[in-house]
PDB file of N, CA and C in Angstrom:
ATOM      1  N   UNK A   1      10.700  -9.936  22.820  1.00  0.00           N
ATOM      2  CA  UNK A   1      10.694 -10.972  21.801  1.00  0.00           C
ATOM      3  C   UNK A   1      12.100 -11.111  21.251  1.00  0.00           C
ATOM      4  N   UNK A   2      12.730 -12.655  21.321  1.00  0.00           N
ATOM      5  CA  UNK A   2      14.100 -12.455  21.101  1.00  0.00           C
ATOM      6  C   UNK A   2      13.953 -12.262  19.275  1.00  0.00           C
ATOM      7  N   UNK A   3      15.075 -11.924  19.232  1.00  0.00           N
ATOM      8  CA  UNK A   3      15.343 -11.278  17.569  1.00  0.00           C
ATOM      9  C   UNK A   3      14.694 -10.531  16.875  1.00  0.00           C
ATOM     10  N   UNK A   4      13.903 -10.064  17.105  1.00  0.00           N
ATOM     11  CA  UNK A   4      12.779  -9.095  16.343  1.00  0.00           C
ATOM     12  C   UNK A   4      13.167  -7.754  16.612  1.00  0.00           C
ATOM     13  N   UNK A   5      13.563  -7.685  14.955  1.00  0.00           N
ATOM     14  CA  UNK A   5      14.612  -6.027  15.389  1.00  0.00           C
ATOM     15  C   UNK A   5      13.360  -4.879  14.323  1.00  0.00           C
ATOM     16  N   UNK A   6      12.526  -5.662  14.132  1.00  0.00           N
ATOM     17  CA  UNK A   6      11.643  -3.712  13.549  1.00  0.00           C
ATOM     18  C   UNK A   6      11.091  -3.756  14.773  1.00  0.00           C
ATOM     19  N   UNK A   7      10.850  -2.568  14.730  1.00  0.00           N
ATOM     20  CA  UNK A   7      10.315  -1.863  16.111  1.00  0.00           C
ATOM     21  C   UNK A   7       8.637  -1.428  15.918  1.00  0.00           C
ATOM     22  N   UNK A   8       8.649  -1.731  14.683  1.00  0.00           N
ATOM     23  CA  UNK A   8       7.351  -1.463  14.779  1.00  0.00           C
ATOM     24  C   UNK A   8       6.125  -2.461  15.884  1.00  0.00           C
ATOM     25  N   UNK A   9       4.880  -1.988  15.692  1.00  0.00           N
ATOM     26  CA  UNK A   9       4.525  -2.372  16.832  1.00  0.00           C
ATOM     27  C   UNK A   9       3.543  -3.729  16.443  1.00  0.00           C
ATOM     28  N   UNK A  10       3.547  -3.714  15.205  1.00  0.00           N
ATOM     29  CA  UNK A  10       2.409  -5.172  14.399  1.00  0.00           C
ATOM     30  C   UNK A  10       3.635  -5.664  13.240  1.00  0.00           C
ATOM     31  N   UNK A  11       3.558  -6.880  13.223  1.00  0.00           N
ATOM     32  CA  UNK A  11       4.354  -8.054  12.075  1.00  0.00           C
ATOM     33  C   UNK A  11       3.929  -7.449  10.865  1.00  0.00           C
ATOM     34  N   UNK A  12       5.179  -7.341  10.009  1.00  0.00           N
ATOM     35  CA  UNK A  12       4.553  -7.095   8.577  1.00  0.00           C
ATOM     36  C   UNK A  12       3.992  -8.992   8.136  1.00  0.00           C
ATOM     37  N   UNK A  13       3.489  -8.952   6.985  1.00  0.00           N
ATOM     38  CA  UNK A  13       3.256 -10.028   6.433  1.00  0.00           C
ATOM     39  C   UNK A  13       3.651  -9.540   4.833  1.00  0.00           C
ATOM     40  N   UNK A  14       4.619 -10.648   4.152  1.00  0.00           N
ATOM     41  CA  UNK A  14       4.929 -10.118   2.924  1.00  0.00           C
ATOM     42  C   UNK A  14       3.647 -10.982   1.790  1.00  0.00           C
ATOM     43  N   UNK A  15       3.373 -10.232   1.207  1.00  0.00           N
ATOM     44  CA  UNK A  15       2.225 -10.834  -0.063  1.00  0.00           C
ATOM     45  C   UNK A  15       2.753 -10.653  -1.264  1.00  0.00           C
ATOM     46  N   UNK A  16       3.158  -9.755  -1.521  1.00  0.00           N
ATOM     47  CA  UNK A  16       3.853  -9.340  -2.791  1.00  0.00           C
ATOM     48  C   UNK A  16       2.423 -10.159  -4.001  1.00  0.00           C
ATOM     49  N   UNK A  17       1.034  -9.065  -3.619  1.00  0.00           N
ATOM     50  CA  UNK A  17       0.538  -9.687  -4.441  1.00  0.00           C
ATOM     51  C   UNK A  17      -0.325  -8.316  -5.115  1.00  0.00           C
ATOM     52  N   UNK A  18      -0.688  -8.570  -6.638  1.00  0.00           N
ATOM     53  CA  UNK A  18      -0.933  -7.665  -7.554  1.00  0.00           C
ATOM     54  C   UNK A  18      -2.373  -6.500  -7.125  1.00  0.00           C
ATOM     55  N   UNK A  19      -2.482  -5.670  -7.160  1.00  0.00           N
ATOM     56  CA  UNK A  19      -3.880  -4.466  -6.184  1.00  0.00           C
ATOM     57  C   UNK A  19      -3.719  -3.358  -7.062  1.00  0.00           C
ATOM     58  N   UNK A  20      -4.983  -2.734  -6.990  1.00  0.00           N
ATOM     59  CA  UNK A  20      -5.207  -1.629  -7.565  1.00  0.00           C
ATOM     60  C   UNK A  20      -5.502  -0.715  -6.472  1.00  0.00           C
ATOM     61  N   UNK A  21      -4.977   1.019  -7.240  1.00  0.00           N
ATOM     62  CA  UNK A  21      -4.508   1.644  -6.343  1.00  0.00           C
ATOM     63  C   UNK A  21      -5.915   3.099  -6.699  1.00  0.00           C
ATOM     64  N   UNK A  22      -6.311   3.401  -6.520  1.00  0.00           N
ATOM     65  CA  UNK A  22      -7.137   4.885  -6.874  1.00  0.00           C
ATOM     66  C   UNK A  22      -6.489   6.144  -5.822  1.00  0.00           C
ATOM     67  N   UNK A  23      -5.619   6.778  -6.539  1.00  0.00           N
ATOM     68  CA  UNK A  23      -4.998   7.464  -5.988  1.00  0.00           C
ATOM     69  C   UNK A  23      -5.984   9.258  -6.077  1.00  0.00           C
ATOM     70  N   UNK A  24      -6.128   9.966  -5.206  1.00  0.00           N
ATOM     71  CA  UNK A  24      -6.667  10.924  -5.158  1.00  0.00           C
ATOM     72  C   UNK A  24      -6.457  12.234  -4.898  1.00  0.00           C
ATOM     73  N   UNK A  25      -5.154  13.062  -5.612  1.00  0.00           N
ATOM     74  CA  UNK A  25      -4.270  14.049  -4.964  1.00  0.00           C
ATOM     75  C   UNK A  25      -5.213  15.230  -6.137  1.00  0.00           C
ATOM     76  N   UNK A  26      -4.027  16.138  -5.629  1.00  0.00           N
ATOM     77  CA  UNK A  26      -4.680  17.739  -6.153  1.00  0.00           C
ATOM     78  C   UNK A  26      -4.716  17.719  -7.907  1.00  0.00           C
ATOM     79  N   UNK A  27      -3.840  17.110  -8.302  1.00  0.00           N
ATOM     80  CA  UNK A  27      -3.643  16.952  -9.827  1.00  0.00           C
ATOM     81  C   UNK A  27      -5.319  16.069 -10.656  1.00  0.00           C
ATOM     82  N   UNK A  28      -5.622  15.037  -9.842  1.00  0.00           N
ATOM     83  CA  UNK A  28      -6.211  14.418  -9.941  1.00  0.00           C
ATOM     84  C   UNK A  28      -7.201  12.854  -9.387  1.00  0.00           C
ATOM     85  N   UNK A  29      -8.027  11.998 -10.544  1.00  0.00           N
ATOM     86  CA  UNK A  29      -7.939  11.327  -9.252  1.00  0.00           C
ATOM     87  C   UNK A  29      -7.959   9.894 -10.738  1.00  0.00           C
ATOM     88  N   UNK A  30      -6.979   8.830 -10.376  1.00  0.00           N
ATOM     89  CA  UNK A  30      -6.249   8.413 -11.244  1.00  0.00           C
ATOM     90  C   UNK A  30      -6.407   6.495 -10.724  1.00  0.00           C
ATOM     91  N   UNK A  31      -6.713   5.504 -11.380  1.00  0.00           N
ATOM     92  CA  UNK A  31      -6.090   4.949 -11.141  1.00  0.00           C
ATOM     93  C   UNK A  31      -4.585   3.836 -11.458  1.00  0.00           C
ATOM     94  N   UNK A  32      -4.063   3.053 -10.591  1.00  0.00           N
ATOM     95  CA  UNK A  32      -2.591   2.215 -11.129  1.00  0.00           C
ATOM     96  C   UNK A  32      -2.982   0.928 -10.414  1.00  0.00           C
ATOM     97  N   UNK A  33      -2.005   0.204 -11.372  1.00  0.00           N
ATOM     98  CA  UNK A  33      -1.962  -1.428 -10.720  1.00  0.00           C
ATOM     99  C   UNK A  33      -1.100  -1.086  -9.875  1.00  0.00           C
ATOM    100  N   UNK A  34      -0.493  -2.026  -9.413  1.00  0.00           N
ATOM    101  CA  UNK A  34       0.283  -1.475  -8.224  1.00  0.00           C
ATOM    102  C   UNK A  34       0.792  -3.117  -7.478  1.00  0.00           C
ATOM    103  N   UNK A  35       1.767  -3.620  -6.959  1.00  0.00           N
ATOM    104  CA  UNK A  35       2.007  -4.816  -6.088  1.00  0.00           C
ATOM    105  C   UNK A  35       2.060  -4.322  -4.576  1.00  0.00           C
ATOM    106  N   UNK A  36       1.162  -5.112  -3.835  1.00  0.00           N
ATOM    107  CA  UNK A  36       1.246  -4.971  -2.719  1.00  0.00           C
ATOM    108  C   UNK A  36       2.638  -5.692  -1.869  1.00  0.00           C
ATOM    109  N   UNK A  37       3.056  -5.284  -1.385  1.00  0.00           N
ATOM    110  CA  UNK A  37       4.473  -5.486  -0.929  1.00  0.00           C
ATOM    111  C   UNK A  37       4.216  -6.597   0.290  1.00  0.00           C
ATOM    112  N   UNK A  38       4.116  -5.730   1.603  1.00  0.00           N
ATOM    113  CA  UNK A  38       3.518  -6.743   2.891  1.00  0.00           C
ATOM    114  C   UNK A  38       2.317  -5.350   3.028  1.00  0.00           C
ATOM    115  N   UNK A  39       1.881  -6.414   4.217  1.00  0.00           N
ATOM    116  CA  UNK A  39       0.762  -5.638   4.624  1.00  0.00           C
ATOM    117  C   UNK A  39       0.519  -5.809   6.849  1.00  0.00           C
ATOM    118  N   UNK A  40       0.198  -4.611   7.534  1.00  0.00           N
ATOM    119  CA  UNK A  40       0.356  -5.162   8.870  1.00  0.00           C
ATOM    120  C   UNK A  40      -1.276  -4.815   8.973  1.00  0.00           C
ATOM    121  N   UNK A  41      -1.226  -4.636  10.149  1.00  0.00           N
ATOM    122  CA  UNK A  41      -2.598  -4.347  10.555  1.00  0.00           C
ATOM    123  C   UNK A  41      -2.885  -2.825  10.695  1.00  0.00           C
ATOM    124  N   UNK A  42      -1.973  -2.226  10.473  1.00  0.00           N
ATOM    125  CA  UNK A  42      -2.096  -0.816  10.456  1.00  0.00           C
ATOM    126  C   UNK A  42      -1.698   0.261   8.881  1.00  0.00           C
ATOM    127  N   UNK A  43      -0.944  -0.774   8.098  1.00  0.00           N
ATOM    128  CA  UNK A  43      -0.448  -0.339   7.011  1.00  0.00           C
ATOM    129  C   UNK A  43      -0.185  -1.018   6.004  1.00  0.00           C
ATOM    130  N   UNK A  44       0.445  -0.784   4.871  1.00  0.00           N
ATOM    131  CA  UNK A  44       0.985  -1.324   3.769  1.00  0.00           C
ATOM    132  C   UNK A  44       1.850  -1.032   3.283  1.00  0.00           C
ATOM    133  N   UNK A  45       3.088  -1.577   2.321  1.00  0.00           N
ATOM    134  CA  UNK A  45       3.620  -1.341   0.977  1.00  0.00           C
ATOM    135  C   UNK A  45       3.169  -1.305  -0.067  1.00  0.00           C
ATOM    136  N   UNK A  46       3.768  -0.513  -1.198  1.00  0.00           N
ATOM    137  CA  UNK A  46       3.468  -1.012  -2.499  1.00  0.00           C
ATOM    138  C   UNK A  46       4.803  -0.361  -3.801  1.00  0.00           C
ATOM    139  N   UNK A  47       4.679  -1.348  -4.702  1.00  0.00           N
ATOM    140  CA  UNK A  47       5.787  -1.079  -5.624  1.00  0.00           C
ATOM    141  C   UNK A  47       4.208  -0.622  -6.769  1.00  0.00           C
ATOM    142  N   UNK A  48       5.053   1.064  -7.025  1.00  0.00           N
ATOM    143  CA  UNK A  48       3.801   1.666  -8.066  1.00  0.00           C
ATOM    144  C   UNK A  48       5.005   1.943  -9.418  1.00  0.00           C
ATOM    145  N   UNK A  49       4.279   2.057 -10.380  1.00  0.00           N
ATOM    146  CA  UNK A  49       5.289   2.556 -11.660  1.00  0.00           C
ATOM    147  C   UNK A  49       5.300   3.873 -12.149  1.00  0.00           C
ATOM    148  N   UNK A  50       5.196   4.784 -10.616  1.00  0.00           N
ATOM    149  CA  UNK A  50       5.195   6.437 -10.788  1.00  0.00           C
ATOM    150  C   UNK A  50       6.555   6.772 -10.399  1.00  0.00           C
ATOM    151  N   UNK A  51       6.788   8.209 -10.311  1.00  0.00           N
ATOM    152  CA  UNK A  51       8.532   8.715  -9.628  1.00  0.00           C
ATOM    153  C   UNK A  51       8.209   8.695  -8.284  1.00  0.00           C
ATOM    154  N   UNK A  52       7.104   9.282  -7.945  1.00  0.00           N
ATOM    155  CA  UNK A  52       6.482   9.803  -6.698  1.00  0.00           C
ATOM    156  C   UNK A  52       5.243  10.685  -6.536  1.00  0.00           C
ATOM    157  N   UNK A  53       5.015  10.144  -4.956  1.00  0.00           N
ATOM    158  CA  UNK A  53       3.553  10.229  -5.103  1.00  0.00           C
ATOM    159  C   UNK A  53       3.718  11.193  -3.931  1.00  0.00           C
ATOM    160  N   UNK A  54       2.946  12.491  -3.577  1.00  0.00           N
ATOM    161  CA  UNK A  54       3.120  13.286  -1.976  1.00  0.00           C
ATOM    162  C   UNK A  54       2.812  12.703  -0.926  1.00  0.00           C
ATOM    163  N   UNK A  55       3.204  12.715   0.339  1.00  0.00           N
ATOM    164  CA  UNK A  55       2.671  12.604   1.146  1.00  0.00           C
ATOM    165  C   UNK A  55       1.723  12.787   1.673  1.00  0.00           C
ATOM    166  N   UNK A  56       1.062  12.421   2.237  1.00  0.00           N
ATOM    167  CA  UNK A  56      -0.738  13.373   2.767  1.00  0.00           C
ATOM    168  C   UNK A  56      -1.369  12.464   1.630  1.00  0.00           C
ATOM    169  N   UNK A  57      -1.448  12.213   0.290  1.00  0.00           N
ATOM    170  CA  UNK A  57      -2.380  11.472  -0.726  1.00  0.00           C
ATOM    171  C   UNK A  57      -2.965  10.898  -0.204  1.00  0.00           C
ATOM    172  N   UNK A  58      -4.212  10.775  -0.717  1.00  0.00           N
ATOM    173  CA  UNK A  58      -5.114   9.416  -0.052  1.00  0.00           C
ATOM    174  C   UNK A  58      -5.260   8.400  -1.107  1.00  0.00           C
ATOM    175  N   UNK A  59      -5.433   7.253  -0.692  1.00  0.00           N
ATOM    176  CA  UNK A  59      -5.754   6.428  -1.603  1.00  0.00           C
ATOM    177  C   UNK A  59      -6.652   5.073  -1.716  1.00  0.00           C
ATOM    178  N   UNK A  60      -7.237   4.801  -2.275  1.00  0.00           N
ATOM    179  CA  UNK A  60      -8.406   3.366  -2.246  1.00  0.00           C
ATOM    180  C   UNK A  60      -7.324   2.310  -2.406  1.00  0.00           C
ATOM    181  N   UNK A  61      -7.129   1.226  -2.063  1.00  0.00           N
ATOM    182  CA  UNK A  61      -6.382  -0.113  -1.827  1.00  0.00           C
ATOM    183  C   UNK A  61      -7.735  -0.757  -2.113  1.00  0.00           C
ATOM    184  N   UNK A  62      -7.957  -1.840  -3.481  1.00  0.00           N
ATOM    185  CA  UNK A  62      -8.567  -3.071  -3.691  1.00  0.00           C
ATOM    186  C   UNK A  62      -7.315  -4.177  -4.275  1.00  0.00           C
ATOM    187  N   UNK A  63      -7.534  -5.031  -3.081  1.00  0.00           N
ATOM    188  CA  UNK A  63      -6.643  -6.710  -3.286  1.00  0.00           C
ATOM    189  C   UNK A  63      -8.062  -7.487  -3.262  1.00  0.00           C
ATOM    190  N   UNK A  64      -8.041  -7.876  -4.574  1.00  0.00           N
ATOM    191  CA  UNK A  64      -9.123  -9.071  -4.687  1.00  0.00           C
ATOM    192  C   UNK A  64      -8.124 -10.331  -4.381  1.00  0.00           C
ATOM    193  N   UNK A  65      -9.328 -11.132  -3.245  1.00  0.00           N
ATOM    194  CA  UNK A  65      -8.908 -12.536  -3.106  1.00  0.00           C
ATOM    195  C   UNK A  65      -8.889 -13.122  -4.167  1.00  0.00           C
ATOM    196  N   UNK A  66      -7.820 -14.167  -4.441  1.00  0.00           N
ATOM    197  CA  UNK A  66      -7.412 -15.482  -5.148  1.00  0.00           C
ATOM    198  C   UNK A  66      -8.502 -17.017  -4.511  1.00  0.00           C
ATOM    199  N   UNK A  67      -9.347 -16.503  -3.582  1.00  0.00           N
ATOM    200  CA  UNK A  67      -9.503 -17.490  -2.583  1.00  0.00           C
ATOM    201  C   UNK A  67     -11.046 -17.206  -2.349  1.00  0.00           C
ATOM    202  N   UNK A  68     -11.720 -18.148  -2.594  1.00  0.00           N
ATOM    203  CA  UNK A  68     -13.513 -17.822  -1.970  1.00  0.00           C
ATOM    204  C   UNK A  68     -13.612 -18.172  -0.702  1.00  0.00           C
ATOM    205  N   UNK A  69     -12.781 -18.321   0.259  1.00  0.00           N
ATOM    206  CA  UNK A  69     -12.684 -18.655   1.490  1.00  0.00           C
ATOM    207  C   UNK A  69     -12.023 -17.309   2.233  1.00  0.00           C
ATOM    208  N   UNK A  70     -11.359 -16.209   1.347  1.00  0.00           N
ATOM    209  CA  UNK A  70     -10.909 -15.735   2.410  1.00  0.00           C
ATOM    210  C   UNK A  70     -11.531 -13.848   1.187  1.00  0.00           C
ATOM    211  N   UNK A  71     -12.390 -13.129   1.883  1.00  0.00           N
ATOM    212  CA  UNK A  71     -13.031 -11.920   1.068  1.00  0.00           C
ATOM    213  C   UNK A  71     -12.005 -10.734   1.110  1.00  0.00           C
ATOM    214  N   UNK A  72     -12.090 -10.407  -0.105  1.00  0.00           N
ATOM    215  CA  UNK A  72     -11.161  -9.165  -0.832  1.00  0.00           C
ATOM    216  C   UNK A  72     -11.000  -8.469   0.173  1.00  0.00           C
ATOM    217  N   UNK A  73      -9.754  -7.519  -0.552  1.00  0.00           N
ATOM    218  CA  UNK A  73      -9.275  -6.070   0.694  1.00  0.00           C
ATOM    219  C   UNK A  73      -9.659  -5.035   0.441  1.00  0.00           C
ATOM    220  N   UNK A  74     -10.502  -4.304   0.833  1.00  0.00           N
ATOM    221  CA  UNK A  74     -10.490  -2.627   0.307  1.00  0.00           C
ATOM    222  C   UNK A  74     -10.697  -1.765   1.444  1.00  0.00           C
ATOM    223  N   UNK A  75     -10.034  -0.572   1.508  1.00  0.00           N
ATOM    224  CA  UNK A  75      -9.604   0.187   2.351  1.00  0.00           C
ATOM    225  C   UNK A  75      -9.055   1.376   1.832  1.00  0.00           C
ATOM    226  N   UNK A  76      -9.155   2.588   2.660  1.00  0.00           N
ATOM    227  CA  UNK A  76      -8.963   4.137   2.477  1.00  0.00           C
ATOM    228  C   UNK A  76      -7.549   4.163   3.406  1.00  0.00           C
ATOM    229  N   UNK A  77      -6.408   4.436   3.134  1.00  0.00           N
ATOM    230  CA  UNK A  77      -5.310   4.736   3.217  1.00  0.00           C
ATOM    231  C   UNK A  77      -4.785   6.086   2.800  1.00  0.00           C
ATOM    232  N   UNK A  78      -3.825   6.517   3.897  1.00  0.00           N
ATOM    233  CA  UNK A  78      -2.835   8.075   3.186  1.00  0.00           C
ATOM    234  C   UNK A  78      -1.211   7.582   3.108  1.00  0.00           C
ATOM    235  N   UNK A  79      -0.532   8.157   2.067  1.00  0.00           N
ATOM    236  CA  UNK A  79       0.468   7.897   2.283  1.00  0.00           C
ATOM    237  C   UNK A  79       1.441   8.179   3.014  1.00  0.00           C
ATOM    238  N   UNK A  80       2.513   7.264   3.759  1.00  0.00           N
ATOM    239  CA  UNK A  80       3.488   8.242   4.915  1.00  0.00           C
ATOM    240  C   UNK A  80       5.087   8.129   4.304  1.00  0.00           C
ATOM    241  N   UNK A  81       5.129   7.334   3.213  1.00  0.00           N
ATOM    242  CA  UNK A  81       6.290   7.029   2.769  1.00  0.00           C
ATOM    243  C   UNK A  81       6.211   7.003   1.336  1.00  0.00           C
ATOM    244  N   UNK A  82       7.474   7.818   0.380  1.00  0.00           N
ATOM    245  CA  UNK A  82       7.615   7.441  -0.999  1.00  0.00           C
ATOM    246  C   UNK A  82       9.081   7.408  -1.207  1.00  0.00           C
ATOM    247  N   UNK A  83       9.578   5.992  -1.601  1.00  0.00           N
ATOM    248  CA  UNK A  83      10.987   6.000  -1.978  1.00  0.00           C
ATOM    249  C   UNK A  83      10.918   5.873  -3.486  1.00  0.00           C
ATOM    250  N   UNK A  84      11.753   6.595  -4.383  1.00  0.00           N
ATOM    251  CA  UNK A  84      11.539   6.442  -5.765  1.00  0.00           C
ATOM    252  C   UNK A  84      13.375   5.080  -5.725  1.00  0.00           C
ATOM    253  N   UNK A  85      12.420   4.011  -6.985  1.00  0.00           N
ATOM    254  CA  UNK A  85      13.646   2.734  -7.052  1.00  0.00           C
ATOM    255  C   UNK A  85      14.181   3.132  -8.412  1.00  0.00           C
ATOM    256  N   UNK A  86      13.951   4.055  -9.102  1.00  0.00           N
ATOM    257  CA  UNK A  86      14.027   4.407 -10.809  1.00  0.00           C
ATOM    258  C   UNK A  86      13.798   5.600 -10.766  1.00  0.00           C
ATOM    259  N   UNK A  87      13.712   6.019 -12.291  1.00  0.00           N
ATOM    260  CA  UNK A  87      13.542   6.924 -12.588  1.00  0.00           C
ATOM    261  C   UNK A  87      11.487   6.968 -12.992  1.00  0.00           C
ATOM    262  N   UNK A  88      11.415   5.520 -12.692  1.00  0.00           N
ATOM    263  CA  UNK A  88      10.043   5.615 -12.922  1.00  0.00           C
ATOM    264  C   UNK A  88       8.996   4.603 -11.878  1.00  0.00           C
ATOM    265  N   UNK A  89       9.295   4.404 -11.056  1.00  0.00           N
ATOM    266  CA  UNK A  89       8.722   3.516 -10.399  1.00  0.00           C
ATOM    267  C   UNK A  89       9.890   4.022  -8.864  1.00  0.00           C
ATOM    268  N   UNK A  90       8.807   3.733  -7.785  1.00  0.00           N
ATOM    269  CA  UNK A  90       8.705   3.832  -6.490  1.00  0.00           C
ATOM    270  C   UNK A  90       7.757   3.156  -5.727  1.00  0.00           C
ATOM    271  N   UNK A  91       8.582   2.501  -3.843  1.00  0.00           N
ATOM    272  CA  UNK A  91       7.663   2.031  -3.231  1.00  0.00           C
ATOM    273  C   UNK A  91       6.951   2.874  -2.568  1.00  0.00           C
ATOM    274  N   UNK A  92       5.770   3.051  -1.912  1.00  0.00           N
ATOM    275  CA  UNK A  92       5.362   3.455  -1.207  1.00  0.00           C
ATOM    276  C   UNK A  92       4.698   3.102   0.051  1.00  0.00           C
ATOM    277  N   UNK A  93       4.754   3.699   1.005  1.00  0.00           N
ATOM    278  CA  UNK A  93       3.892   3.369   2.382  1.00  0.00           C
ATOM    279  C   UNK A  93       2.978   3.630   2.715  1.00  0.00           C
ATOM    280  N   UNK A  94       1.644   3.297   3.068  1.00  0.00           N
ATOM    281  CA  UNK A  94       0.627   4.220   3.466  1.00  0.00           C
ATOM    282  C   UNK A  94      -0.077   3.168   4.923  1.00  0.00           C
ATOM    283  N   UNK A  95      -0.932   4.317   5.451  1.00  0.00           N
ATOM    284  CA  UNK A  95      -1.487   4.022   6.771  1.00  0.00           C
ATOM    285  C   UNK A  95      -2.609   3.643   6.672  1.00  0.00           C
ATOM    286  N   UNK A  96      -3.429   2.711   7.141  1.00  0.00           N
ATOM    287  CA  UNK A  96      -4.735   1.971   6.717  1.00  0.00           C
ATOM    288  C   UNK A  96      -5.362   3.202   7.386  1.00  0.00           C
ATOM    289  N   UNK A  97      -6.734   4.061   7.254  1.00  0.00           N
ATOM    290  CA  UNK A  97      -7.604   4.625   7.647  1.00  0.00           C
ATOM    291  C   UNK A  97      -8.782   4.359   7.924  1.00  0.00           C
ATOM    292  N   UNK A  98      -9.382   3.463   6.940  1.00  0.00           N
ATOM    293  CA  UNK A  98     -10.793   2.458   7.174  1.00  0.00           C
ATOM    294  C   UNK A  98     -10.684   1.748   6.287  1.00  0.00           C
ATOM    295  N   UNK A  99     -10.944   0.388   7.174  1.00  0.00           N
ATOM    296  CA  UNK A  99     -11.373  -0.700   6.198  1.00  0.00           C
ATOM    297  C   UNK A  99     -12.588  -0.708   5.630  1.00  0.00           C
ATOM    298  N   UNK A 100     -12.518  -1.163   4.870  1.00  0.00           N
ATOM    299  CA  UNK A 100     -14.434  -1.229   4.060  1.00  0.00           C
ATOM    300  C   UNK A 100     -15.070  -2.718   4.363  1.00  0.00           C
TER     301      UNK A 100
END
């Protein structure tokens, strides 16, 4: 494919749209709003307003549709990526595990 320099193996799609996050680590089980960044068919972004979150976390992803034509997102995800952008907020990556 000419110009297509991520290597990944599915198109991101950017949404940059508002989701709640139920995050479920050893500390606790918590939830955050959260912006969904893009989303592929295997994964996601998200901009959260934590420092950082571990790797391995699991987490619930609900994106309610804007749209009665097209039905909400929810899905069990772990995380594989945490970049902190602040001292209080970081994006994160996680891997879709099951859709619901």
């Amino acid at each position: 494919m000419m110009g297509y320099d991520d290597k990944r193996n599915f198109f991101r799609m950017m949404v940059n749209s508002p989701c709640e996050l139920k995050i479920e680590d050893d500390e606790s089980t918590r939830t955050l709003q959260a912006v969904c960044k893009d989303i592929s068919a295997t994964g996601m972004s998200f901009e959260i307003e934590e420092s950082s979150i571990e790797m391995g976390t699991q987490v619930q992803v609900c994106i309610e549709s804007t749209s009665s034509q097209i039905p909400s997102l929810s899905a069990t995800a772990k995380v594989v990526r945490c970049v902190p952008q602040s001292d209080t907020s970081s994006i994160i990556g996680v891997e879709i595990t099951e859709m619901k």
